[in-house]
N, C-alpha and C. Protein backbone atom coordinates (compact mmCIF):
# COMPACT_ATOMS: atom_id res chain seq x y z
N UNK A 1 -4.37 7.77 21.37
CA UNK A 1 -3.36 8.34 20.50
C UNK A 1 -2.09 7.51 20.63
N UNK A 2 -1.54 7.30 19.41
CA UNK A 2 -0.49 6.14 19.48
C UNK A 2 0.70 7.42 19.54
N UNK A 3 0.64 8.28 19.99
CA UNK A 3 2.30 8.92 20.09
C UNK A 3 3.69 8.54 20.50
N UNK A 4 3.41 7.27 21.34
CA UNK A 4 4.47 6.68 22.11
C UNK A 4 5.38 5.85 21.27
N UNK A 5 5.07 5.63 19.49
CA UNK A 5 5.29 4.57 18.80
C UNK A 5 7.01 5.46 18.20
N UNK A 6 7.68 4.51 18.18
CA UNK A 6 9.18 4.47 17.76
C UNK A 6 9.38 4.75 16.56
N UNK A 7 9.14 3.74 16.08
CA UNK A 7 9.57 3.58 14.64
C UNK A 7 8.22 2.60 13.71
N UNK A 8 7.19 2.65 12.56
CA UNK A 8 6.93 2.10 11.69
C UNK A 8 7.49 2.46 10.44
N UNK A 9 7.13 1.50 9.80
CA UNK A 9 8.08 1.94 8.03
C UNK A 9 7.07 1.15 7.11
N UNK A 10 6.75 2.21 6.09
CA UNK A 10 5.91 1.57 5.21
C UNK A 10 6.37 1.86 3.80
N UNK A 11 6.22 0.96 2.97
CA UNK A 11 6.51 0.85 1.71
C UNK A 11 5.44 1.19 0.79
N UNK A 12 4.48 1.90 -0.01
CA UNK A 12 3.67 1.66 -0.62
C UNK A 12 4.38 1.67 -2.43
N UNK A 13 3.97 0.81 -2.85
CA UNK A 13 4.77 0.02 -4.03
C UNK A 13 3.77 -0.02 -5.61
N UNK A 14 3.68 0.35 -6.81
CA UNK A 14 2.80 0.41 -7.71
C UNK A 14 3.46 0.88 -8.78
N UNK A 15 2.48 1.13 -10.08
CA UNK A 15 3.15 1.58 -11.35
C UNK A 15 2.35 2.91 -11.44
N UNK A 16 2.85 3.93 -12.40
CA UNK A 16 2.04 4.65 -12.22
C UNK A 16 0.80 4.55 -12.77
N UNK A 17 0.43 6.08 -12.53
CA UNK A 17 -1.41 5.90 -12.63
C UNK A 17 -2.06 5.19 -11.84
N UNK A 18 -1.65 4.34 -10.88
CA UNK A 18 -2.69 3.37 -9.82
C UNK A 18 -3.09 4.49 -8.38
N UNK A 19 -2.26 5.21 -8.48
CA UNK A 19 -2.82 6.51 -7.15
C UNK A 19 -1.57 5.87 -5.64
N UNK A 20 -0.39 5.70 -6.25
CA UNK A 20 0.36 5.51 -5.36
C UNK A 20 0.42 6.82 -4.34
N UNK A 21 0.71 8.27 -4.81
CA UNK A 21 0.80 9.38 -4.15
C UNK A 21 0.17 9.59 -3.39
N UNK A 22 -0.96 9.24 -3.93
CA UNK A 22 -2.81 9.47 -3.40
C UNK A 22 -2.70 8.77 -1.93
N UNK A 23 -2.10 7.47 -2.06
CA UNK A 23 -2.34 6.77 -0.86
C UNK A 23 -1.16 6.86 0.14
N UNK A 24 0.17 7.11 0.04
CA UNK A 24 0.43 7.86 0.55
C UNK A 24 0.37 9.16 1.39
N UNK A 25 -0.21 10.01 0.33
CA UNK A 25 -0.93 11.38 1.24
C UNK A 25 -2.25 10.84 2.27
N UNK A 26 -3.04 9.64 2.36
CA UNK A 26 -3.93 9.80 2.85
C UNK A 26 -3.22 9.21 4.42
N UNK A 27 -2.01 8.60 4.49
CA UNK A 27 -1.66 7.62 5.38
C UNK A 27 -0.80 9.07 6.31
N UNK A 28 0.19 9.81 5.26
CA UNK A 28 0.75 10.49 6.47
C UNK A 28 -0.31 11.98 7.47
N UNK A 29 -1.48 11.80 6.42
CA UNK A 29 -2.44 12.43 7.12
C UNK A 29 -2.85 12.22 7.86
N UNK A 30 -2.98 10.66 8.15
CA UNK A 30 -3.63 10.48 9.13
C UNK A 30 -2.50 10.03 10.31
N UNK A 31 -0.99 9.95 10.40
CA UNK A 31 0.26 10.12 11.11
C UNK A 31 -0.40 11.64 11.63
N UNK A 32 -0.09 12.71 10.77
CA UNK A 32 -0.49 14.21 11.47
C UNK A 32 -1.39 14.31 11.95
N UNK A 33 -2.67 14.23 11.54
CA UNK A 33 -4.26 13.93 12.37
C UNK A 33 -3.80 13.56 14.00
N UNK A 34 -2.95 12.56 13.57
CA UNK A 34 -2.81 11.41 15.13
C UNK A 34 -1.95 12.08 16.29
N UNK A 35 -0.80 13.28 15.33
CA UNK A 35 0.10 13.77 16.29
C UNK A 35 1.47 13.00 16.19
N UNK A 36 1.80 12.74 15.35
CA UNK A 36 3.18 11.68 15.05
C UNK A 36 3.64 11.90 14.64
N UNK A 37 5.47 12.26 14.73
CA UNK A 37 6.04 12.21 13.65
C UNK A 37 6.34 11.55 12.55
N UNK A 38 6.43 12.15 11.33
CA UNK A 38 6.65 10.93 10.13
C UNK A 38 7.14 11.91 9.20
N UNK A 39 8.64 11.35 8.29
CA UNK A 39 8.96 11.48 6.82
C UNK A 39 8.68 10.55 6.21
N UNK A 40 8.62 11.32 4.73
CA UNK A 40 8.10 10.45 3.74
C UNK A 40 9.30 10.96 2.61
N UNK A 41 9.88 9.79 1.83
CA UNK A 41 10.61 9.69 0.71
C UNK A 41 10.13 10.18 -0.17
N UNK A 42 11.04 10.91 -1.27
CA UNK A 42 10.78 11.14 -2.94
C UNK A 42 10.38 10.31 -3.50
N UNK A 43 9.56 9.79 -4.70
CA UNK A 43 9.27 9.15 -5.02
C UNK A 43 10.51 8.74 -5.92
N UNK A 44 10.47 6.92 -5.67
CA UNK A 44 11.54 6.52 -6.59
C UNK A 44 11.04 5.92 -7.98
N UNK A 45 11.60 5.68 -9.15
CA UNK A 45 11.48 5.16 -10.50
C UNK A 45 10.33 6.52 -11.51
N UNK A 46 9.64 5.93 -11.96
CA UNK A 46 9.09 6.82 -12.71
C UNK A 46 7.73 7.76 -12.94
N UNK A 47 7.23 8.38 -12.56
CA UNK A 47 5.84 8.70 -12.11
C UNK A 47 4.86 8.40 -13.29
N UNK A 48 5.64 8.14 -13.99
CA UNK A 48 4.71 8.10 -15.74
C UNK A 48 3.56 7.07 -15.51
N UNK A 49 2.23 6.83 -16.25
CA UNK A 49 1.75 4.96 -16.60
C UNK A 49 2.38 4.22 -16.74
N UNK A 50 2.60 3.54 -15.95
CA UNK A 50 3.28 2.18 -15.88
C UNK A 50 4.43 1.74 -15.76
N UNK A 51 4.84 3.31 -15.20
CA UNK A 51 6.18 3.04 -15.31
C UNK A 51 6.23 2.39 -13.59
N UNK A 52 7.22 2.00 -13.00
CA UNK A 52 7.55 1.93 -11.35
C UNK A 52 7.68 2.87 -10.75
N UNK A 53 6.84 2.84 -9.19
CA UNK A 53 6.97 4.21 -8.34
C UNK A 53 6.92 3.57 -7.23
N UNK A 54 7.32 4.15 -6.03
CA UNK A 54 7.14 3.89 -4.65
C UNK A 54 7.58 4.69 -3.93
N UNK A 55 6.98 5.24 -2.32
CA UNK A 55 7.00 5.67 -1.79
C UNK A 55 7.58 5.30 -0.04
N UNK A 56 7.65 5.69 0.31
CA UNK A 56 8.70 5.71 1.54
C UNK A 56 8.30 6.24 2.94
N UNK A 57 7.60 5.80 3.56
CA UNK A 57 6.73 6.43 4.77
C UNK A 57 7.49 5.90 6.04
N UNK A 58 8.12 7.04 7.17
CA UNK A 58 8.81 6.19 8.29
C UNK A 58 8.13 6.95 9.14
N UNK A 59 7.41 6.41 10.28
CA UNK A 59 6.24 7.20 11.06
C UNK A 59 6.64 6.81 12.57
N UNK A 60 6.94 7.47 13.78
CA UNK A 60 7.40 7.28 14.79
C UNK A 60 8.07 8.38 15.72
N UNK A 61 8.44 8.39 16.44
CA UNK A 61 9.56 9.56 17.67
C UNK A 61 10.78 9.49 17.04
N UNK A 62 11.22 7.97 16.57
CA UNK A 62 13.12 7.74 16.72
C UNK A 62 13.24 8.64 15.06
N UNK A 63 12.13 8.55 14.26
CA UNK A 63 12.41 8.32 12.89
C UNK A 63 13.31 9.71 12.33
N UNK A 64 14.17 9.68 11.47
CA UNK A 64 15.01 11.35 11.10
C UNK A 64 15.11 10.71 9.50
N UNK A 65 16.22 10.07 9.16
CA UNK A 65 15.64 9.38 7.53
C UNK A 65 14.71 9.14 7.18
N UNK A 66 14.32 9.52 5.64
CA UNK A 66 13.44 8.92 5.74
C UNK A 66 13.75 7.46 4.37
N UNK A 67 14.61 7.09 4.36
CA UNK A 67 15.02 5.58 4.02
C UNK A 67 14.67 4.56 4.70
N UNK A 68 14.14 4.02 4.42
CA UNK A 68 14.11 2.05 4.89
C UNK A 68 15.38 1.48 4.85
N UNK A 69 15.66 1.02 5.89
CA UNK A 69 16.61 -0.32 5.72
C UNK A 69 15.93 -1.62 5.63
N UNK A 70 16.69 -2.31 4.51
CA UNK A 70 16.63 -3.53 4.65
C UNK A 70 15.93 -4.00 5.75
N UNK A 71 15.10 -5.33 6.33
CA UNK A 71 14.85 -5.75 7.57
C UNK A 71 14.50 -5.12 8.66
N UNK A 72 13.63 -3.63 7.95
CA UNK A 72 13.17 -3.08 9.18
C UNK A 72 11.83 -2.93 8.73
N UNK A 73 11.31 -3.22 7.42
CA UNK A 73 9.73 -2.78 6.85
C UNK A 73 8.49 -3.75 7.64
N UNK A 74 7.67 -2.66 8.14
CA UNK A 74 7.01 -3.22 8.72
C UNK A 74 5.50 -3.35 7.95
N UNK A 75 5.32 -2.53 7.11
CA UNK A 75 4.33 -2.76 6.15
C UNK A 75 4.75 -2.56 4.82
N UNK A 76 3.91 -3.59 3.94
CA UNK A 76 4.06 -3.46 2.45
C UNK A 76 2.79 -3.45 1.91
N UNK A 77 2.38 -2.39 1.09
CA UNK A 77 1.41 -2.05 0.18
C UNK A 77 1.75 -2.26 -1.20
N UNK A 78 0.93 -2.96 -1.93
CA UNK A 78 1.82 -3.34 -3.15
C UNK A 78 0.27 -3.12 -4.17
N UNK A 79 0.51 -2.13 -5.09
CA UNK A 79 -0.86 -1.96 -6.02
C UNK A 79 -0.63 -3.12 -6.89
N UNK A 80 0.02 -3.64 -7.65
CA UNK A 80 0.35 -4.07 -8.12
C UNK A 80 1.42 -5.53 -8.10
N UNK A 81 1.42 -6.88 -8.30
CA UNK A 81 2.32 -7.97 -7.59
C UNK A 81 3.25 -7.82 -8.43
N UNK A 82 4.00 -7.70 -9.03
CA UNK A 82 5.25 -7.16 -9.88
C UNK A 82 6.16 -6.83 -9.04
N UNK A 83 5.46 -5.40 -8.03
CA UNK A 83 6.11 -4.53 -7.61
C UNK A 83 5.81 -4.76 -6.10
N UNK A 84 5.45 -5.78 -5.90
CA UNK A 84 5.24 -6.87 -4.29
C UNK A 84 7.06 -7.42 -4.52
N UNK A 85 7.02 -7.98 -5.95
CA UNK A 85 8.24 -9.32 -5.75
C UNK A 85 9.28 -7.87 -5.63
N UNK A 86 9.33 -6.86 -6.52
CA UNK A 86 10.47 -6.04 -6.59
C UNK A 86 10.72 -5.38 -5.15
N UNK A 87 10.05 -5.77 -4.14
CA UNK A 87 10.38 -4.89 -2.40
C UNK A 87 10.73 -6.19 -2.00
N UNK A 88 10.92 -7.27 -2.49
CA UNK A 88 10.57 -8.44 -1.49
C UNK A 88 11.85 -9.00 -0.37
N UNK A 89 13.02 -7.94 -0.86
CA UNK A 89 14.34 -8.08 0.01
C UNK A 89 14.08 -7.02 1.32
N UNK A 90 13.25 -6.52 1.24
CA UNK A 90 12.94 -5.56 2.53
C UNK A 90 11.89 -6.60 3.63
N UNK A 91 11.69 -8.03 3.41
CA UNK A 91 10.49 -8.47 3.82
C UNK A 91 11.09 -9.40 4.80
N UNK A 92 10.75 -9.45 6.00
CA UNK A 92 10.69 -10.34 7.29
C UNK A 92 9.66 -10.70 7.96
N UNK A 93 9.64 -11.44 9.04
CA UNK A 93 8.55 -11.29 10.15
C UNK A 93 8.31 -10.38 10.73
N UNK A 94 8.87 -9.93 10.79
CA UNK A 94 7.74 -8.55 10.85
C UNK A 94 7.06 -7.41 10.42
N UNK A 95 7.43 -8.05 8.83
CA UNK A 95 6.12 -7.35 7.90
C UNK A 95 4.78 -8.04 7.26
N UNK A 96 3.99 -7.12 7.08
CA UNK A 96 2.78 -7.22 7.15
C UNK A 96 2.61 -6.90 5.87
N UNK A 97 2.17 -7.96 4.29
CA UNK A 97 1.84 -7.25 3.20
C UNK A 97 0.10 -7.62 2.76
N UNK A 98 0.07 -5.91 1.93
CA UNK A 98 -1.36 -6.00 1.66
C UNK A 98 -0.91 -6.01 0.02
N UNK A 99 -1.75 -6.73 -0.78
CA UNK A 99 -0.88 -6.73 -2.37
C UNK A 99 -2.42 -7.03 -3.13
N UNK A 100 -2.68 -6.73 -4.24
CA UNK A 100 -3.03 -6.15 -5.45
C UNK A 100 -2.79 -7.50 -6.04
N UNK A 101 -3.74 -8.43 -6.59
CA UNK A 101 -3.46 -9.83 -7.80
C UNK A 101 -3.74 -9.34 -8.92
N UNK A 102 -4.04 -7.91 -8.67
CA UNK A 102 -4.26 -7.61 -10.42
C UNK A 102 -2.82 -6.90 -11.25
N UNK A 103 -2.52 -8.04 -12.24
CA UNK A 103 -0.90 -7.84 -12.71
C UNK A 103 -1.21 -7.06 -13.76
N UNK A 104 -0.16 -6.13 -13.95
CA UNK A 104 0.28 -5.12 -15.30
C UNK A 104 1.84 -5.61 -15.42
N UNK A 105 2.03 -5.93 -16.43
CA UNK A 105 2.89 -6.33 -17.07
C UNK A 105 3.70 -5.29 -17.55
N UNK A 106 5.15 -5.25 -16.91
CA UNK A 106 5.65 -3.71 -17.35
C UNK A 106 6.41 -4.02 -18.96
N UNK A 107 5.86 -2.93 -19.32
CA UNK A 107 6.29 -2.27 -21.13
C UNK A 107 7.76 -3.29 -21.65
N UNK A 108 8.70 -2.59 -20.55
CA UNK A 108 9.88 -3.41 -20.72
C UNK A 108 9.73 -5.05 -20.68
N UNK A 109 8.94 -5.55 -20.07
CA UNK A 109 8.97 -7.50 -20.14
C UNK A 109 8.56 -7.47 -21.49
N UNK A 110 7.83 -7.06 -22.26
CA UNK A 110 7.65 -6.95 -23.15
C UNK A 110 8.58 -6.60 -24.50
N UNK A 111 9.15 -5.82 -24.60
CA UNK A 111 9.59 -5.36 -25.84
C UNK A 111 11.10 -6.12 -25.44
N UNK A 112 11.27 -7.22 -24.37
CA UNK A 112 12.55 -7.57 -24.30
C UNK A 112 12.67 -8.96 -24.07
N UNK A 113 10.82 -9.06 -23.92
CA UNK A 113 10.30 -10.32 -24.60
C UNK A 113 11.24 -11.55 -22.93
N UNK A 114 11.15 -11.00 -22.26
CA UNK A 114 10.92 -11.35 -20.15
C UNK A 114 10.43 -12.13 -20.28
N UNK A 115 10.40 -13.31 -19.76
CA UNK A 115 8.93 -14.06 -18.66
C UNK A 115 8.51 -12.98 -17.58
N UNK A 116 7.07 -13.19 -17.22
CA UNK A 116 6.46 -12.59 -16.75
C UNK A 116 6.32 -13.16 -15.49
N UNK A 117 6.45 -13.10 -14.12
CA UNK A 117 6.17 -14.32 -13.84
C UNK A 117 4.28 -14.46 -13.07
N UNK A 118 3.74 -15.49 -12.83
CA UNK A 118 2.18 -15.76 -12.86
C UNK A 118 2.32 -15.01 -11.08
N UNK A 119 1.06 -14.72 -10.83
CA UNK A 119 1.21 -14.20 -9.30
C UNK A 119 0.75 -15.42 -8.27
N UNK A 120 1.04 -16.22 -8.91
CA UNK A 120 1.02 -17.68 -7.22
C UNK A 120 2.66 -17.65 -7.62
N UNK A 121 3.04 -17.31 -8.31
CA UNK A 121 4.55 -17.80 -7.99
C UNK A 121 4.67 -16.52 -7.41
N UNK A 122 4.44 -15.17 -7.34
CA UNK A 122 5.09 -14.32 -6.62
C UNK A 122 4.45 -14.80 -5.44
N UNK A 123 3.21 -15.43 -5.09
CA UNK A 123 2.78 -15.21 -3.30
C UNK A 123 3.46 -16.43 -3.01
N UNK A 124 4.06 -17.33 -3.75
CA UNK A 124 4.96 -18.56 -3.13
C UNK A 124 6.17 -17.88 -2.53
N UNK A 125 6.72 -16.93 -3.53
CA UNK A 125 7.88 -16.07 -3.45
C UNK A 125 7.82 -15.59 -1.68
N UNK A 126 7.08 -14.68 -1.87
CA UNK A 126 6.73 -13.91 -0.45
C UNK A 126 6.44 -14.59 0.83
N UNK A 127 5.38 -15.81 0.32
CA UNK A 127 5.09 -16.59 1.56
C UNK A 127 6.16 -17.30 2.40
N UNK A 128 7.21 -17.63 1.34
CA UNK A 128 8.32 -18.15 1.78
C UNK A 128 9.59 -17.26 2.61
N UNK A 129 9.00 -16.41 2.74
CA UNK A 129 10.06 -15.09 3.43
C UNK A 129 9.30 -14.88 4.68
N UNK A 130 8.10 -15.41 4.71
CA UNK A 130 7.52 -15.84 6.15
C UNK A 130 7.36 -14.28 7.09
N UNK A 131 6.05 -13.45 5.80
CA UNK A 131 6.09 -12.39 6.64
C UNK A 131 5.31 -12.51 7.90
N UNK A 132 5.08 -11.61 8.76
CA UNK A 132 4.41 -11.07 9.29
C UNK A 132 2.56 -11.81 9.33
N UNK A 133 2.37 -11.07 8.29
CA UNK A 133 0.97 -11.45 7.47
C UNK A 133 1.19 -10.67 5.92
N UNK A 134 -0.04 -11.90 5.21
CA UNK A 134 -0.08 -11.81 3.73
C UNK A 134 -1.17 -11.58 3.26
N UNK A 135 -1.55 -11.04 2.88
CA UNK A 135 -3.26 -10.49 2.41
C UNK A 135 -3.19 -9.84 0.90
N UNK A 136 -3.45 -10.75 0.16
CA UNK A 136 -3.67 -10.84 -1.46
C UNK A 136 -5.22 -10.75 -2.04
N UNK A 137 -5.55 -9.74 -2.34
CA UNK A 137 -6.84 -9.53 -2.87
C UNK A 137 -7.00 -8.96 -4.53
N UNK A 138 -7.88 -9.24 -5.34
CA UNK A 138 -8.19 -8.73 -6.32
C UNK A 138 -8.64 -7.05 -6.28
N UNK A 139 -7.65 -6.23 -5.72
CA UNK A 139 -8.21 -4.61 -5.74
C UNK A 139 -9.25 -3.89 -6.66
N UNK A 140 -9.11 -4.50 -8.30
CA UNK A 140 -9.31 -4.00 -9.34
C UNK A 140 -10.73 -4.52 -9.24
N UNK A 141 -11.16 -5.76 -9.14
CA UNK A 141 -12.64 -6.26 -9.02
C UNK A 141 -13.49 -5.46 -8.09
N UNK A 142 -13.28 -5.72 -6.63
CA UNK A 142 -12.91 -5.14 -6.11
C UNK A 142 -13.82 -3.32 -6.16
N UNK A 143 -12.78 -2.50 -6.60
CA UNK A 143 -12.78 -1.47 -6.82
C UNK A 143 -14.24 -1.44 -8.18
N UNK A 144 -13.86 -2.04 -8.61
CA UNK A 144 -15.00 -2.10 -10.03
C UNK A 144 -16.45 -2.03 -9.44
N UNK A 145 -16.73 -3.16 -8.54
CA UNK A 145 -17.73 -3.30 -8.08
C UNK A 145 -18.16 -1.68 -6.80
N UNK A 146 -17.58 -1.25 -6.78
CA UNK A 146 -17.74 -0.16 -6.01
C UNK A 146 -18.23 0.94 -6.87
N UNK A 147 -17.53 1.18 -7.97
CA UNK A 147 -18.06 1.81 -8.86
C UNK A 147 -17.13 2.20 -10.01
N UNK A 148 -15.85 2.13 -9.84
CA UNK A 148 -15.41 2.53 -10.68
C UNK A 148 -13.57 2.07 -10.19
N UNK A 149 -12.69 1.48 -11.83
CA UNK A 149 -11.67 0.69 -10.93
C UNK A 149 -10.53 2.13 -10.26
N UNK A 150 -10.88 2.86 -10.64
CA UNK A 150 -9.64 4.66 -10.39
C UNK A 150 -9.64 4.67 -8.90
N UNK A 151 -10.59 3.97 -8.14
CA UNK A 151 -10.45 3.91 -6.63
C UNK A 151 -10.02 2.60 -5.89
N UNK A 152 -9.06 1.55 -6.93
CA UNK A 152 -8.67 0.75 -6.65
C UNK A 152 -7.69 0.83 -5.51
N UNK A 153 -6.94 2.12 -4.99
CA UNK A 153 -5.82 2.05 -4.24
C UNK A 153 -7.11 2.61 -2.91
N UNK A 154 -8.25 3.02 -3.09
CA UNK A 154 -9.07 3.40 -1.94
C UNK A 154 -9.16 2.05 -0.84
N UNK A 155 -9.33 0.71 -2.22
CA UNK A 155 -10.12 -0.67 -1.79
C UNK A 155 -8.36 -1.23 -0.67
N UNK A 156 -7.52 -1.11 -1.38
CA UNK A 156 -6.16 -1.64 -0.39
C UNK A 156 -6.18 -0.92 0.60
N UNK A 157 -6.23 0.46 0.66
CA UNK A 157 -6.38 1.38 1.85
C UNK A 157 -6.84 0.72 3.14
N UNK A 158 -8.27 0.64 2.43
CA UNK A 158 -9.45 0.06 3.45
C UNK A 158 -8.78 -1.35 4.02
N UNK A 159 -8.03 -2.21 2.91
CA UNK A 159 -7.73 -3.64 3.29
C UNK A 159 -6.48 -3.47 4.61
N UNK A 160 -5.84 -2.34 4.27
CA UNK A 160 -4.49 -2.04 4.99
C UNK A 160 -5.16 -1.45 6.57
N UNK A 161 -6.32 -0.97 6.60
CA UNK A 161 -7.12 -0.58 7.86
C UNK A 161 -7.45 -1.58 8.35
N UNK A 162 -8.19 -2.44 8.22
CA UNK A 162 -8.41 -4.02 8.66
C UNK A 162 -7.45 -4.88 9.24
N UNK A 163 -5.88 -4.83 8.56
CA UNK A 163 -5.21 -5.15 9.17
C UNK A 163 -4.93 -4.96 10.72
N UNK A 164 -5.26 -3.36 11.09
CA UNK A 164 -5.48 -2.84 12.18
C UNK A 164 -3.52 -3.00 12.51
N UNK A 165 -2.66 -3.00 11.84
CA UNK A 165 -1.24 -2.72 11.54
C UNK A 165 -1.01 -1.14 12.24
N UNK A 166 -1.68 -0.29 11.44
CA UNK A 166 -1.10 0.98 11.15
C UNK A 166 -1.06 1.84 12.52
N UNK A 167 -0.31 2.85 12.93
CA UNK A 167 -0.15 3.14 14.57
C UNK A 167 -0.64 4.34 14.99
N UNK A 168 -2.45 3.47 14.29
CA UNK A 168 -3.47 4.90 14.25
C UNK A 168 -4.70 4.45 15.19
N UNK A 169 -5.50 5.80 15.97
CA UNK A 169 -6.65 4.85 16.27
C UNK A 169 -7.34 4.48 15.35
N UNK A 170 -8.81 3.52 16.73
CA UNK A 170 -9.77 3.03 14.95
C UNK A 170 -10.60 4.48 14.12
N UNK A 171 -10.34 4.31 12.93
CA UNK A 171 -11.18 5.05 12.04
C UNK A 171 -10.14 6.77 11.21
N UNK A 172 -9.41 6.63 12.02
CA UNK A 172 -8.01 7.93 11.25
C UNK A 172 -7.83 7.49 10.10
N UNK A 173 -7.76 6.16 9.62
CA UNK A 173 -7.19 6.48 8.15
C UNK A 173 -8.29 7.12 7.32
N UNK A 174 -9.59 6.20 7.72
CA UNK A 174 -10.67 6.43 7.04
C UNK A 174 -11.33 8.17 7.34
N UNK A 175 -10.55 8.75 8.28
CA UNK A 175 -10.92 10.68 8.06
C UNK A 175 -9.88 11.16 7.33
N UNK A 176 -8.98 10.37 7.49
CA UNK A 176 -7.98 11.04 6.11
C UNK A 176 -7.71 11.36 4.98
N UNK A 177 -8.91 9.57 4.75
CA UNK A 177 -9.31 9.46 3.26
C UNK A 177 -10.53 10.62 3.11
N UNK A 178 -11.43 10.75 4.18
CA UNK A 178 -12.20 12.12 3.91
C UNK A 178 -11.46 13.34 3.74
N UNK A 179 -10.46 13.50 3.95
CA UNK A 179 -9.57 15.01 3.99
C UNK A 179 -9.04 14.71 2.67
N UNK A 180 -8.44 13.25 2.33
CA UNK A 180 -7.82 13.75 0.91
C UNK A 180 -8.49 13.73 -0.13
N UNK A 181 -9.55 12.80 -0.47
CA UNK A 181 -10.39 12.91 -1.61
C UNK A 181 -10.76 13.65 -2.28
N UNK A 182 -11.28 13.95 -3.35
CA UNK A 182 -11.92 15.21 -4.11
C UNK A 182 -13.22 14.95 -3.70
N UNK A 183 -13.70 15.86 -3.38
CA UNK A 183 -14.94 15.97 -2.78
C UNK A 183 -16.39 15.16 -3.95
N UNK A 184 -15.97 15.26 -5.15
CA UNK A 184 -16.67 14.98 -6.31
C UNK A 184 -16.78 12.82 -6.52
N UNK A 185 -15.64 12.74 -5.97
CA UNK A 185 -15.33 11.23 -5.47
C UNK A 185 -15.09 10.68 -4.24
N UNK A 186 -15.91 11.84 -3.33
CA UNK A 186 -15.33 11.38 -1.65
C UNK A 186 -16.28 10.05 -1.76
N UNK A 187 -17.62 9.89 -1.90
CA UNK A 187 -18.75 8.68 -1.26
C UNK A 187 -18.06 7.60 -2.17
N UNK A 188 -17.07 7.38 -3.31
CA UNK A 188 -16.57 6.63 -4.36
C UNK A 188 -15.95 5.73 -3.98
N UNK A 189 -14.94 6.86 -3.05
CA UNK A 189 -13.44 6.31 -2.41
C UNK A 189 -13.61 5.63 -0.67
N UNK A 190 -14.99 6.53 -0.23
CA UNK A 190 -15.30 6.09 1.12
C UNK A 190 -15.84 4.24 0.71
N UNK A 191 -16.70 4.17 -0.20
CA UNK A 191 -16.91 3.05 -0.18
C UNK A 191 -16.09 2.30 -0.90
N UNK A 192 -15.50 1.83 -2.02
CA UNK A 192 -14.22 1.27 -2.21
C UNK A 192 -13.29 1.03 -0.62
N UNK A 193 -12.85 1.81 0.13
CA UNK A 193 -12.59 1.87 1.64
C UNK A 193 -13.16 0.77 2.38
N UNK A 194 -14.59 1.58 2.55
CA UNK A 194 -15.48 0.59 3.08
C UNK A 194 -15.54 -1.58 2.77
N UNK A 195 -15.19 -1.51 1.32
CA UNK A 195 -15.20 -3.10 0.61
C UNK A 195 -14.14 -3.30 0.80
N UNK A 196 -13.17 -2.65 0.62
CA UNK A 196 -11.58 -3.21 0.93
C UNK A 196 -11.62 -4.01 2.06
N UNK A 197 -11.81 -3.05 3.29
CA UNK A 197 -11.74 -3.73 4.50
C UNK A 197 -12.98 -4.85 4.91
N UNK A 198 -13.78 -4.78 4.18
CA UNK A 198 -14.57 -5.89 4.46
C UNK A 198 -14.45 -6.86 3.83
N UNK A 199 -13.31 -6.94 2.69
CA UNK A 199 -13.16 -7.90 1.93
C UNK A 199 -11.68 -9.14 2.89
N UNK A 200 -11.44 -7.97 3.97
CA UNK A 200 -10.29 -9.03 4.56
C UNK A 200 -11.42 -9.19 5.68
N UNK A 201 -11.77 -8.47 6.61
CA UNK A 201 -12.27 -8.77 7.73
C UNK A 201 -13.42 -10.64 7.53
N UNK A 202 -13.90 -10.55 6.59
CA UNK A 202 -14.63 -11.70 6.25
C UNK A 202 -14.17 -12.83 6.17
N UNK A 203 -12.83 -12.73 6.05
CA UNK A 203 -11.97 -13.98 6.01
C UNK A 203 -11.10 -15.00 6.99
């Protein structure tokens, strides 16, 4: 049991509809499972499709805000690389990002007629801020091949477990994800889980 842990801070970052909440709830479940304290932030920007959302997870003894500062994020979950570059002032050595190459192009670049920018320029972006670790995977493929892409935030989950980052023992996230699932998509989301993390461990 990691109870002794201070302070982690996690960012999980997406548009809506990708199951930002979802993955959230499965992470501070498995903080409570473990016996840890942890707040979690309101969600900021818009909960709508596509609009921007993110969530705010500070898991530890010291933790009472539940705000991030600047230069203290120790993990970044990013469904989406858009919304990788939009956290990317929270990013040091000693964060750890798991990120999503599958881009959605928000509404607004569009109707205001933006460059978009390509996602090797966002992992140039990031790489150059010299996190932690960088782990860029196709979620959406990914997730597809599992069975269906709606469990795309299951497949980062799993990738974010692999990291072996999170200040859980082995296998808590993955009973969490059994506690939060709908029972109708638990074997869906377990395996999406399951490929996530085997999609970094292989590498």
């Amino acid at each position: 049991m990691a109870s002794d842990v201070s302070e982690f801070n996690v960012i999980i970052a997406g548009v809506g509809g990708q199951g930002v909440l979802f993955s959230s709830r499965v992470i501070t479940r498995a903080a409570l499972d473990s016996g840890l304290n942890f707040v979690q932030s309101e969600v900021h920007g818009l909960a709508q499709r596509y609009g921007s959302i993110k969530t705010e997870i500070r898991i530890g003894r010291d933790v009472v805000s539940p705000l991030i500062m600047e230069g203290t994020l120790d993990l970044l979950v990013a469904l989406e690389p858009i919304e990788a570059l939009r956290y990317a002032s929270y990013v040091t050595d000693r964060t750890s990002i798991v990120m999503n190459t599958h881009l959605v192009a928000p509404i607004g670049a569009y109707l205001e007629r933006k460059r978009i920018p390509k996602v090797e320029e966002i992992l140039d972006v990031l790489q150059a801020l010299k996190p932690k670790r960088l782990e860029a995977l196709n979620a959406v493929e990914v997730a597809e091949r599992a069975g269906d892409i709606v469990v795309t935030n299951s497949v980062l989950l799993g990738a974010v477990d692999a990291l072996g980052v999170l200040p859980f023992e082995e296998g808590a996230l993955r009973r969490a994800l059994e506690k939060e699932a709908p029972k109708r998509y638990l074997e869906l989301n377990l395996r999406a889980f399951d490929m996530g993390r085997e999609e970094i461990l292989k590498r």
